[in-house]
Protein backbone atom coordinates (compact mmCIF):
# COMPACT_ATOMS: atom_id res chain seq x y z
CA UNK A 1 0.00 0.00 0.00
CA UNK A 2 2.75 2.56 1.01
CA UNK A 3 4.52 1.79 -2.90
CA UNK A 4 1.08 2.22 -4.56
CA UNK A 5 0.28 5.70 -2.57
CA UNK A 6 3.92 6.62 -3.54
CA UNK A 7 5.32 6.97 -0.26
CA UNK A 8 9.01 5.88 -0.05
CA UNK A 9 9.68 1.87 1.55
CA UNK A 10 12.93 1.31 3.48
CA UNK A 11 15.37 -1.05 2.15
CA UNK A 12 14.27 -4.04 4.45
CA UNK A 13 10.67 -3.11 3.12
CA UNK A 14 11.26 -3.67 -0.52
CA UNK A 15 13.87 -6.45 -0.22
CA UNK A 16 10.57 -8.46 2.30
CA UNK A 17 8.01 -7.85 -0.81
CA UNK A 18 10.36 -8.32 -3.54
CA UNK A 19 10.93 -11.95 -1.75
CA UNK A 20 7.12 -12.80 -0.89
CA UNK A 21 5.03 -10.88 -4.05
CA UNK A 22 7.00 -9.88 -6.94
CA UNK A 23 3.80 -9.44 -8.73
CA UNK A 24 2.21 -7.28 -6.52
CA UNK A 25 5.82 -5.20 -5.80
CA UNK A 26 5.39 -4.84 -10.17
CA UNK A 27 1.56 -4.01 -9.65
CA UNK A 28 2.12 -1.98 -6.92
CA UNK A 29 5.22 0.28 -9.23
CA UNK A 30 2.13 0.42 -12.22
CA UNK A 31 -0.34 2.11 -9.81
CA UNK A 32 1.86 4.21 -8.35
CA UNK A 33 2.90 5.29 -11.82
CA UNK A 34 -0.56 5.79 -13.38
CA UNK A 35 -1.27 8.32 -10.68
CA UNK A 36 2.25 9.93 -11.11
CA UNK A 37 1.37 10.41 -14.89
CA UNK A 38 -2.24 11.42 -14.23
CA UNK A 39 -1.28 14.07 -11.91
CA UNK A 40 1.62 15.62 -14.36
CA UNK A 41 -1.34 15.31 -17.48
CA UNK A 42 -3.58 16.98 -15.26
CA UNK A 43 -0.77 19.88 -15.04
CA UNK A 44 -0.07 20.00 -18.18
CA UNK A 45 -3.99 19.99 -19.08
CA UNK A 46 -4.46 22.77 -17.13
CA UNK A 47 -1.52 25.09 -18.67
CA UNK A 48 -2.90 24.48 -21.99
CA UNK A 49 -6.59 25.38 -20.66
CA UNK A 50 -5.08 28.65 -19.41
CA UNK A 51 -3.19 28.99 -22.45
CA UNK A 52 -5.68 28.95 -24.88
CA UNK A 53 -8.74 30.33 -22.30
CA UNK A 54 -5.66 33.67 -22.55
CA UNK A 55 -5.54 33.44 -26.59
CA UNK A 56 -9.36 33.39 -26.92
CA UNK A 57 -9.41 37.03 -24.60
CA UNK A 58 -6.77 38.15 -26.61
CA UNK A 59 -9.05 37.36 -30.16
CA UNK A 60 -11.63 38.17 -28.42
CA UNK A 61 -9.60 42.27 -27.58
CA UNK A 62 -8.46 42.44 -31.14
CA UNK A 63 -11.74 41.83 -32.56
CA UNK A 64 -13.64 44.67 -30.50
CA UNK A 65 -15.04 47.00 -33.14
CA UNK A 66 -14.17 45.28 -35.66
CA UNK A 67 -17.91 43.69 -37.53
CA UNK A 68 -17.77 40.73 -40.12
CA UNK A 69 -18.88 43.26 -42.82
CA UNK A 70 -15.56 44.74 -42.46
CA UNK A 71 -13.24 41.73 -43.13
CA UNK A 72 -12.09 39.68 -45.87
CA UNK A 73 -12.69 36.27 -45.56
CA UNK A 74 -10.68 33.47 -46.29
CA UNK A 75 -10.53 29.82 -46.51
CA UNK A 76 -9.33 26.77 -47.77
CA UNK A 77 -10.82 23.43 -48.65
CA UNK A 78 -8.80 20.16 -48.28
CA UNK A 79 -9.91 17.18 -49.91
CA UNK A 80 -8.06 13.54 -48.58
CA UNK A 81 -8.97 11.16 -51.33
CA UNK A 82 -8.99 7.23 -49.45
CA UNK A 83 -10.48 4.36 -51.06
CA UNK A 84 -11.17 0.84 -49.91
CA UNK A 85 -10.77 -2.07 -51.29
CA UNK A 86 -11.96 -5.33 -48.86
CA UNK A 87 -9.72 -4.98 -45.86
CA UNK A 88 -7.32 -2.99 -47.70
CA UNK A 89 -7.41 1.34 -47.80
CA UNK A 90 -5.26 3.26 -50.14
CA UNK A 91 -4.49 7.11 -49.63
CA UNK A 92 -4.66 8.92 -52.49
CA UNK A 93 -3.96 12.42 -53.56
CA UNK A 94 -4.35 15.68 -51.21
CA UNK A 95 -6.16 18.38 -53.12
CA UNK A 96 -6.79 21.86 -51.85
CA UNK A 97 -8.58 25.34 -52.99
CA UNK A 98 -8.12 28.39 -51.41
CA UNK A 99 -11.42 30.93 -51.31
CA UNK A 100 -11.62 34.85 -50.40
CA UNK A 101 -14.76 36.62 -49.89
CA UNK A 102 -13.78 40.42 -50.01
CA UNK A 103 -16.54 42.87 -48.15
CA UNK A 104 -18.53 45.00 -51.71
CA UNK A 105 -18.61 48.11 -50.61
């Protein structure tokens, strides 16, 4: 239980388990693990949250006063061309076509 909560296991500790369960020491390393990595993904989640929840009020500044009549749009279609054949898919050629709308005055 200490291993799997993380907490550190004296020498006599580990050598006991590693001689009665060396499946459950191995288990016991995985859990302890899995939470490690769930609390540094739960970090890192959480910068990237703030960092894009910060870009969004910073589009969101820019584009004060500014109305959709006076922009030029622009996009792009893609087009991934995959076909199937039984069990068997094939990727074929990447097409794409750039479009403006420009504001009439």
């Amino acid at each position: 239980m200490k291993l799997a909560k993380g907490e550190k296991l004296t020498p006599e500790e580990e050598k006991m388990i590693l001689e009665r369960d060396q499946e459950g020491y191995q288990m016991a390393i995985m859990i302890r693990n899995m939470k490690k990595n769930k609390k540094e993904n739960n970090k890192i989640s959480s910068i990237q949250d703030k960092a894009e929840e910060n870009y969004m009020q910073e589009l969101r500044e820019r584009a004060k006063g500014v109305s959709l009549e006076d922009t030029e749009l622009k996009g792009c279609n893609t087009v991934l061309n995959v076909s199937f054949s039984g069990e068997k898919s094939e990727i074929g050629g990447i097409s794409t076509q750039e479009f403006f709308i420009i504001k009439v005055e």
